[in-house]
C-alpha atoms as a PDB file:
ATOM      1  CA  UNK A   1      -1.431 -19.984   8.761  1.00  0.00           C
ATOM      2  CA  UNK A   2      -2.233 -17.426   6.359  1.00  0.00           C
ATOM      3  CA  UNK A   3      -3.981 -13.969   6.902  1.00  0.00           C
ATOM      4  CA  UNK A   4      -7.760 -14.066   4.982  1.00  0.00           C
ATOM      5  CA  UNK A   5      -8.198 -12.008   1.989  1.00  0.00           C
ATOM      6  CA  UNK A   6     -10.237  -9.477   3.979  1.00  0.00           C
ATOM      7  CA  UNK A   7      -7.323  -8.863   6.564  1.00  0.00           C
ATOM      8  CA  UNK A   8      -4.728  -8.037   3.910  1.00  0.00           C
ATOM      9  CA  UNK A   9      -6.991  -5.976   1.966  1.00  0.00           C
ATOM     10  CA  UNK A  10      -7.724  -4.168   5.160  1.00  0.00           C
ATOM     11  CA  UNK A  11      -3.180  -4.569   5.626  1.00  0.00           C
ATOM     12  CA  UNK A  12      -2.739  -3.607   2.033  1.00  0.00           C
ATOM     13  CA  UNK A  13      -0.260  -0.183   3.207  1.00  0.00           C
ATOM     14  CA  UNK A  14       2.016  -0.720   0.260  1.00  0.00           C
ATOM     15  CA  UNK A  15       4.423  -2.386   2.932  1.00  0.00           C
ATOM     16  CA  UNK A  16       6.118  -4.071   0.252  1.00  0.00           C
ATOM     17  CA  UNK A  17       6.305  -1.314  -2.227  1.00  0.00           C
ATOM     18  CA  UNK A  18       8.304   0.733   0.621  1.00  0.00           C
ATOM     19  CA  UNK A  19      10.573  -2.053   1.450  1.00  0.00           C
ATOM     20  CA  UNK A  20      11.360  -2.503  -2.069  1.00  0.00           C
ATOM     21  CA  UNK A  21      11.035   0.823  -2.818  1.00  0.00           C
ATOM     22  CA  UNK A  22      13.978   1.490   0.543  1.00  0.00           C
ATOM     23  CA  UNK A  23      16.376  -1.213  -0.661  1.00  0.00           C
ATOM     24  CA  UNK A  24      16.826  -0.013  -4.424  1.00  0.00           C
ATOM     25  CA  UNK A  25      16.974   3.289  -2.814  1.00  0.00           C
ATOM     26  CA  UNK A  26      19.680   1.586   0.064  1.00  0.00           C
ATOM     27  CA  UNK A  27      21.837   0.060  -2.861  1.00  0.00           C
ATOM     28  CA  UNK A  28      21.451   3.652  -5.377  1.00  0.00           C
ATOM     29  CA  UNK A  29      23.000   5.196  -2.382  1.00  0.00           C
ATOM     30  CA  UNK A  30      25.796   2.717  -1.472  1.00  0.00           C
ATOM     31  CA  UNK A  31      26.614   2.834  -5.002  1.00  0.00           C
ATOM     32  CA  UNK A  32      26.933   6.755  -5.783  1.00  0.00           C
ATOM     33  CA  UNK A  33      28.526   6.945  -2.397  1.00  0.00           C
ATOM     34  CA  UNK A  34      31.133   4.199  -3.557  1.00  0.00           C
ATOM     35  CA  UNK A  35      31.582   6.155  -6.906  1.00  0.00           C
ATOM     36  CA  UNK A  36      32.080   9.077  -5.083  1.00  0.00           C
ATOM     37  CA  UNK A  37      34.627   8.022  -2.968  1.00  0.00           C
ATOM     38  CA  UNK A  38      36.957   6.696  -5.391  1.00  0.00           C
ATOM     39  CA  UNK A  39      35.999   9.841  -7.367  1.00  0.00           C
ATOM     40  CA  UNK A  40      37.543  12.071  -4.644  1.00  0.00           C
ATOM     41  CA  UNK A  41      40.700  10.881  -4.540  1.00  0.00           C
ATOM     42  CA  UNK A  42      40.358   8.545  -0.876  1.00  0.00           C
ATOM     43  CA  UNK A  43      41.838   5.689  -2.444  1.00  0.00           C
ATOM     44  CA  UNK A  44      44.332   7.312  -4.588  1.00  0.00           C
ATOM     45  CA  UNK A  45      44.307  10.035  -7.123  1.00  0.00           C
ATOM     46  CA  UNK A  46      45.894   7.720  -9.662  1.00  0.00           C
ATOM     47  CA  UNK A  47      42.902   5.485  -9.169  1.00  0.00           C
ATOM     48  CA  UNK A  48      40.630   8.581  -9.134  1.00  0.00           C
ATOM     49  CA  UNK A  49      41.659   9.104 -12.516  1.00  0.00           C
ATOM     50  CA  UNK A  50      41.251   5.381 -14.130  1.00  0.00           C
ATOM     51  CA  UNK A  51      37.398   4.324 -15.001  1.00  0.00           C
ATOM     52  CA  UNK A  52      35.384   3.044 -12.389  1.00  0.00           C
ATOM     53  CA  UNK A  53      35.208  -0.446 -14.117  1.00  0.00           C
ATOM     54  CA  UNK A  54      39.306  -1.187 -13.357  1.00  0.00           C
ATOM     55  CA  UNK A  55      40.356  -2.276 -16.895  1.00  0.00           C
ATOM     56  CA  UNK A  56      42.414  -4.971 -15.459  1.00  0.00           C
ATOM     57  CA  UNK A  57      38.678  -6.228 -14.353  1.00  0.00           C
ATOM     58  CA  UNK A  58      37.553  -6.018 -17.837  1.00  0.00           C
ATOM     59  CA  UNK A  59      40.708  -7.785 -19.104  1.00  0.00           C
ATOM     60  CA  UNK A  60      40.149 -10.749 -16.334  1.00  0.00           C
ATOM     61  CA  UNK A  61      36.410 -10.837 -18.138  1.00  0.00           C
ATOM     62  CA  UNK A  62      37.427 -10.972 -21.300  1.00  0.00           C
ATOM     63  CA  UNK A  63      40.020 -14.175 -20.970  1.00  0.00           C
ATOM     64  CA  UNK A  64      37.390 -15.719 -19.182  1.00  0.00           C
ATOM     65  CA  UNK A  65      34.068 -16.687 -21.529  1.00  0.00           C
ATOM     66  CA  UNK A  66      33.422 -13.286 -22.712  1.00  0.00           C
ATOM     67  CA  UNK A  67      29.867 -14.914 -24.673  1.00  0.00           C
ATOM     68  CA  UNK A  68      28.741 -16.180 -21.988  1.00  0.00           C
ATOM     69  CA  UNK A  69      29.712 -13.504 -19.751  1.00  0.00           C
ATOM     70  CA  UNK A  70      27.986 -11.005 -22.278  1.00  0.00           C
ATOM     71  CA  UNK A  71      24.597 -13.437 -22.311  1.00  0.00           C
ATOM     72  CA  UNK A  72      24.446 -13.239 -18.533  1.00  0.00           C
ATOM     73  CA  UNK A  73      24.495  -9.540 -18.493  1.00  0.00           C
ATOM     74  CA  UNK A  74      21.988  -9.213 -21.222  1.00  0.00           C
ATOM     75  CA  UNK A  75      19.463 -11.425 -19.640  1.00  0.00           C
ATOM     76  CA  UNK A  76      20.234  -9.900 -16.298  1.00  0.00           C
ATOM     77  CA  UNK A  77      19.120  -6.699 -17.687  1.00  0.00           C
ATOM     78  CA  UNK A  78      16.169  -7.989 -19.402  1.00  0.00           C
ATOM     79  CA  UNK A  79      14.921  -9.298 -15.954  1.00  0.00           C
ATOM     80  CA  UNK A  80      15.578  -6.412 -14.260  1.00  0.00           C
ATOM     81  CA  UNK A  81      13.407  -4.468 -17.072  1.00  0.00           C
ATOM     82  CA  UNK A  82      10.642  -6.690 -16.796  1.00  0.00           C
ATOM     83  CA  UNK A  83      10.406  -6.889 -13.102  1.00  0.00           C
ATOM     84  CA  UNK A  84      10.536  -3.275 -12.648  1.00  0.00           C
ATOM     85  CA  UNK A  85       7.766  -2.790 -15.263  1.00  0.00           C
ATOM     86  CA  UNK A  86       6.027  -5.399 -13.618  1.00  0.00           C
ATOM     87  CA  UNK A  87       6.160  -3.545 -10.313  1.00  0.00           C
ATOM     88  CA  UNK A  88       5.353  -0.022 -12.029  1.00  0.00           C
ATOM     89  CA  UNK A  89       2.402  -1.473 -13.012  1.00  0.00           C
ATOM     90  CA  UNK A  90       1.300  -3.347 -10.164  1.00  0.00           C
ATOM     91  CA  UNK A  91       2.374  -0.189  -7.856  1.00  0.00           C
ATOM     92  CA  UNK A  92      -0.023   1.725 -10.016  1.00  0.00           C
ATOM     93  CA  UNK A  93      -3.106  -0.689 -10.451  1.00  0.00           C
ATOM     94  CA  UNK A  94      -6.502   0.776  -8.314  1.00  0.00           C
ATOM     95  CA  UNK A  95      -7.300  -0.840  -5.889  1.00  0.00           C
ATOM     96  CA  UNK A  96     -10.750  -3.370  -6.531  1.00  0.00           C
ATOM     97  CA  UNK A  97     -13.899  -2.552  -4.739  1.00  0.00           C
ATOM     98  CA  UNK A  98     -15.802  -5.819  -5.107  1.00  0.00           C
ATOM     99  CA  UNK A  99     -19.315  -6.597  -4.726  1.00  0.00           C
ATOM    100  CA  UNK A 100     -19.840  -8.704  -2.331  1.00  0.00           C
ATOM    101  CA  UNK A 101     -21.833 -12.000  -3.267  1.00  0.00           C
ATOM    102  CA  UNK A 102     -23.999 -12.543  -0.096  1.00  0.00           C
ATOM    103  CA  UNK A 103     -25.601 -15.596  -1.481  1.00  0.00           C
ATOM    104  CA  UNK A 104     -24.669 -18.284  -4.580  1.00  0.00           C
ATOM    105  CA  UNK A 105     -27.451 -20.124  -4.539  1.00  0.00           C
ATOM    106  CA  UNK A 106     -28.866 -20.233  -8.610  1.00  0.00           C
ATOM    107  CA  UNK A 107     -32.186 -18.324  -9.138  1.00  0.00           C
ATOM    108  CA  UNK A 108     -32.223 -16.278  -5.889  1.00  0.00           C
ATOM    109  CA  UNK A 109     -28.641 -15.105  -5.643  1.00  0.00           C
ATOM    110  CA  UNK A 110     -28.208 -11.964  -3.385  1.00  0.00           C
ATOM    111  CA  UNK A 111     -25.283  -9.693  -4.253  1.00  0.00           C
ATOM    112  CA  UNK A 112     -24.675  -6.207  -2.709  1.00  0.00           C
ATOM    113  CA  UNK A 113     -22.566  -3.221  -4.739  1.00  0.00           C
ATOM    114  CA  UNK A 114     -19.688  -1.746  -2.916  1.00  0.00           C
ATOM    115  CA  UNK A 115     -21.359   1.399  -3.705  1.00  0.00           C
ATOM    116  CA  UNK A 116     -24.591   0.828  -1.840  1.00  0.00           C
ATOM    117  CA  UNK A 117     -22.505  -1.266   1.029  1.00  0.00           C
ATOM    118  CA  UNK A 118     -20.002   2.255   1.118  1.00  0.00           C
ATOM    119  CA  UNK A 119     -22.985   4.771   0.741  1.00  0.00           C
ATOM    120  CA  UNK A 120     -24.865   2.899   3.790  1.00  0.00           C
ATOM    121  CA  UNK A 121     -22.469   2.482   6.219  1.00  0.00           C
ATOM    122  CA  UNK A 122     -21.070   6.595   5.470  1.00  0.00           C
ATOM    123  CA  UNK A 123     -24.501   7.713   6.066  1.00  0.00           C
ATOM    124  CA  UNK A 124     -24.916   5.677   9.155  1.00  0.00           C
ATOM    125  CA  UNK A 125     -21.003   6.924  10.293  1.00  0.00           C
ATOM    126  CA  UNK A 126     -22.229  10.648   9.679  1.00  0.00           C
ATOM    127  CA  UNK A 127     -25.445  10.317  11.329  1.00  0.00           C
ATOM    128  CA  UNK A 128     -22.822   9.752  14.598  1.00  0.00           C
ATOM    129  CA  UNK A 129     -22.667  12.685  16.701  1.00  0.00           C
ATOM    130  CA  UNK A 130     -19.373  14.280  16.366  1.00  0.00           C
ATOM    131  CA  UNK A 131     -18.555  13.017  13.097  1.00  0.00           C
ATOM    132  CA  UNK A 132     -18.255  15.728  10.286  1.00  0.00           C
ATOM    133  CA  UNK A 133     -17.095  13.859   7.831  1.00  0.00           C
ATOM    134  CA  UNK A 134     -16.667   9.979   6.828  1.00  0.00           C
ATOM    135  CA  UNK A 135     -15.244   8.452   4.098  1.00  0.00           C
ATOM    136  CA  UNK A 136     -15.850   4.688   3.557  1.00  0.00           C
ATOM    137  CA  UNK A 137     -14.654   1.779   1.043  1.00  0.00           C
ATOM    138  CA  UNK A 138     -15.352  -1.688   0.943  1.00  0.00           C
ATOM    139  CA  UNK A 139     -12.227  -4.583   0.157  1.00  0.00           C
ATOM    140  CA  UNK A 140     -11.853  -7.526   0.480  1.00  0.00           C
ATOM    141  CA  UNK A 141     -13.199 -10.570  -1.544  1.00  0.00           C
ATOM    142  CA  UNK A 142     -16.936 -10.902  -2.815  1.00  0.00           C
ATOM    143  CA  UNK A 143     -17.105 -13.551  -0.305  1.00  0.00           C
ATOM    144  CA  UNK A 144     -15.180 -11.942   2.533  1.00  0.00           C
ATOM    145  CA  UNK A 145     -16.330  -8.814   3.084  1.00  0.00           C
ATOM    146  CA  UNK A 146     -13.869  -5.927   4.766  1.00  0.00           C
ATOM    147  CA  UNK A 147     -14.454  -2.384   5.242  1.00  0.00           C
ATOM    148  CA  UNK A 148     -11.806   0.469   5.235  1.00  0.00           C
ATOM    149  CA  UNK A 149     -13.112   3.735   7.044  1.00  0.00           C
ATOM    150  CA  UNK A 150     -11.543   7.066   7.409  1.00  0.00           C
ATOM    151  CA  UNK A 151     -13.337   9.324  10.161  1.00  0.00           C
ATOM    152  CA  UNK A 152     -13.274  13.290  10.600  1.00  0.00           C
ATOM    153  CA  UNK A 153     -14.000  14.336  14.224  1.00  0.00           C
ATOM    154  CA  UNK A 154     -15.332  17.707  15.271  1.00  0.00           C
ATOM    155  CA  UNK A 155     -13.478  19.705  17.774  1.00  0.00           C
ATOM    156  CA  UNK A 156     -13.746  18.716  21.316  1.00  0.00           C
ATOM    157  CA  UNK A 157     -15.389  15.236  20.629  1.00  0.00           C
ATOM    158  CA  UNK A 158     -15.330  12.387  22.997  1.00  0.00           C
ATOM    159  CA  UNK A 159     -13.257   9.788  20.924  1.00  0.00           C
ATOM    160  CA  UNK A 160     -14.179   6.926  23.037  1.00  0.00           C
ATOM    161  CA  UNK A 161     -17.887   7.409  22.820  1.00  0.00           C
ATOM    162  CA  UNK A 162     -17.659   7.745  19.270  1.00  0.00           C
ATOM    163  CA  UNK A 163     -15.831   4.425  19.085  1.00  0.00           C
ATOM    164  CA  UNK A 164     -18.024   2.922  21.066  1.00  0.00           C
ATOM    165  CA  UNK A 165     -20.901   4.509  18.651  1.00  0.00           C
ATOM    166  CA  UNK A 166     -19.593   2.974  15.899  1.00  0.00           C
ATOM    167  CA  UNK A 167     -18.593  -0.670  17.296  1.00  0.00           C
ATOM    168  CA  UNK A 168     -22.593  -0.663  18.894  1.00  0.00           C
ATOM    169  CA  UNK A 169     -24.326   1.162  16.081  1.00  0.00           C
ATOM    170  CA  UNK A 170     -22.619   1.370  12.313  1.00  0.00           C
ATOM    171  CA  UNK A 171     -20.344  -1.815  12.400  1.00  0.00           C
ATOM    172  CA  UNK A 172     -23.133  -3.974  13.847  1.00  0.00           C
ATOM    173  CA  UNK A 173     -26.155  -2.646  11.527  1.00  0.00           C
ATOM    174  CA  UNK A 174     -23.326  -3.619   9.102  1.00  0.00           C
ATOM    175  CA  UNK A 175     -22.961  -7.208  10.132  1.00  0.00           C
ATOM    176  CA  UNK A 176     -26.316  -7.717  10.345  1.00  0.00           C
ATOM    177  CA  UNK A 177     -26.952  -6.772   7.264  1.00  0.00           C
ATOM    178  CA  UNK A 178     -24.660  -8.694   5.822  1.00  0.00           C
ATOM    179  CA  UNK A 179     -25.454 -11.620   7.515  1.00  0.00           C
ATOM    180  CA  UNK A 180     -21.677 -12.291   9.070  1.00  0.00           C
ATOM    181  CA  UNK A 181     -20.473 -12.492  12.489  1.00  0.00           C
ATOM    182  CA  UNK A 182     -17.342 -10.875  11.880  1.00  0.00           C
ATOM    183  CA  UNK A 183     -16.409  -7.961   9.856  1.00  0.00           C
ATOM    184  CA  UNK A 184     -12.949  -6.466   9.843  1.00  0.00           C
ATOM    185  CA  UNK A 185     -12.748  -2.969   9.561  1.00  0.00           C
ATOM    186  CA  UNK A 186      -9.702  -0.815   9.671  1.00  0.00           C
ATOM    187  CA  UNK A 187     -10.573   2.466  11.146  1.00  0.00           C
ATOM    188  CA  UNK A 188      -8.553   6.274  10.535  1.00  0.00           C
ATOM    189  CA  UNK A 189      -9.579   9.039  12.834  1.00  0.00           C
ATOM    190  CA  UNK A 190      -9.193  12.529  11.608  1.00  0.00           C
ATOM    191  CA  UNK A 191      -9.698  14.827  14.596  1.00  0.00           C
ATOM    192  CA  UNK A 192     -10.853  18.921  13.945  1.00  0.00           C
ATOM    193  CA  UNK A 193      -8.419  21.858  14.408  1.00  0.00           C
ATOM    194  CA  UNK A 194      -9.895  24.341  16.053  1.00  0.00           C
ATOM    195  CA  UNK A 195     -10.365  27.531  13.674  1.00  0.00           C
ATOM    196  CA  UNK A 196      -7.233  29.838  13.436  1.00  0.00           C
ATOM    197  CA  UNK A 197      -8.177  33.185  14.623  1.00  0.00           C
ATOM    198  CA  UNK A 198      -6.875  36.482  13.040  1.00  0.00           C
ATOM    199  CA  UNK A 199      -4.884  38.666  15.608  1.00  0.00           C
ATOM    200  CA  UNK A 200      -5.951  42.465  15.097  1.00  0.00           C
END
């Protein structure tokens, strides 16, 4: 069963941008490791010396079907270009913040900007005792609202309480506002430093 929009908006940690991102990066270093090797001498300085494509490889190419061989490697490179521009781009591509379409129904339709959804659930989040700071988007599909909030704590605050401040307070005013019984929200907590103090 598949995740809903809303979770893996709430999910989207560029977890496959790292993995792909780790095996390129996995196969680079097998490669220049491989190149280096041979380079140094470990398997030979006579083969240290010859190119790193053996020319009796090219040779075995060649009597084989050296067009077709040749077409391969051209369209093989042409997908690898396109992919990785396709992936540049989609690496690179903001993030949507929907509105969120609360209600379809033709002539009285109810839609709510993710600015005013963001704006009113910050204010509510900074109205929280302990909270300095709060930083809020909304992702997700119009019709499946999500929320992603990022949290700065004062000094010496009682995480729990806020927690339980927000579950009781901001997330449910949010709900109910919204008119849904769930609402996923993925929460960061940014807890204060205490000042540095200059020794004298």
């Amino acid at each position: 069963m598949s995740r809903p929009a809303s979770a893996k908006a709430l999910a989207r940690s560029q977890g496959t941008e790292r993995s792909l991102t780790f095996v390129t990066g996995l196969l680079a270093l097998l490669a220049g490791s491989a190149v280096l090797v041979l380079g140094a001498g470990w398997f030979g300085t006579y083969r240290a010396r010859r190119p790193v494509l053996d020319p009796a490889v090219t040779e075995w190419l060649a009597a084989r079907e050296p067009v077709v061989l040749r077409v391969v490697a051209i369209v093989a490179g042409l997908a690898l270009l396109v992919f990785g521009l396709w992936w540049c781009f989609r690496s690179l591509r903001p993030e949507a913040k929907p509105d969120l379409r609360l209600d379809r129904t033709e002539g009285r339709a109810l839609t709510v900007t993710a600015g005013a959804l963001s704006a009113a659930v910050q204010a509510d989040t900074e109205a929280v005792d302990g909270v300095t700071k709060a930083k809020v988007r909304s992702v997700g599909d119009p019709g499946e609202p999500a929320l992603r909030l990022q949290v700065w704590l004062r000094e010496g605050t009682d995480l729990r309480r806020v927690w339980r401040d927000l579950d009781a307070e901001v997330l449910a005013r949010a709900r109910t506002a919204l008119g849904v019984e769930t609402l996923p929200v993925a929460v960061r907590i940014e807890l204060g430093a205490s000042p540095r103090r200059r020794v004298r």
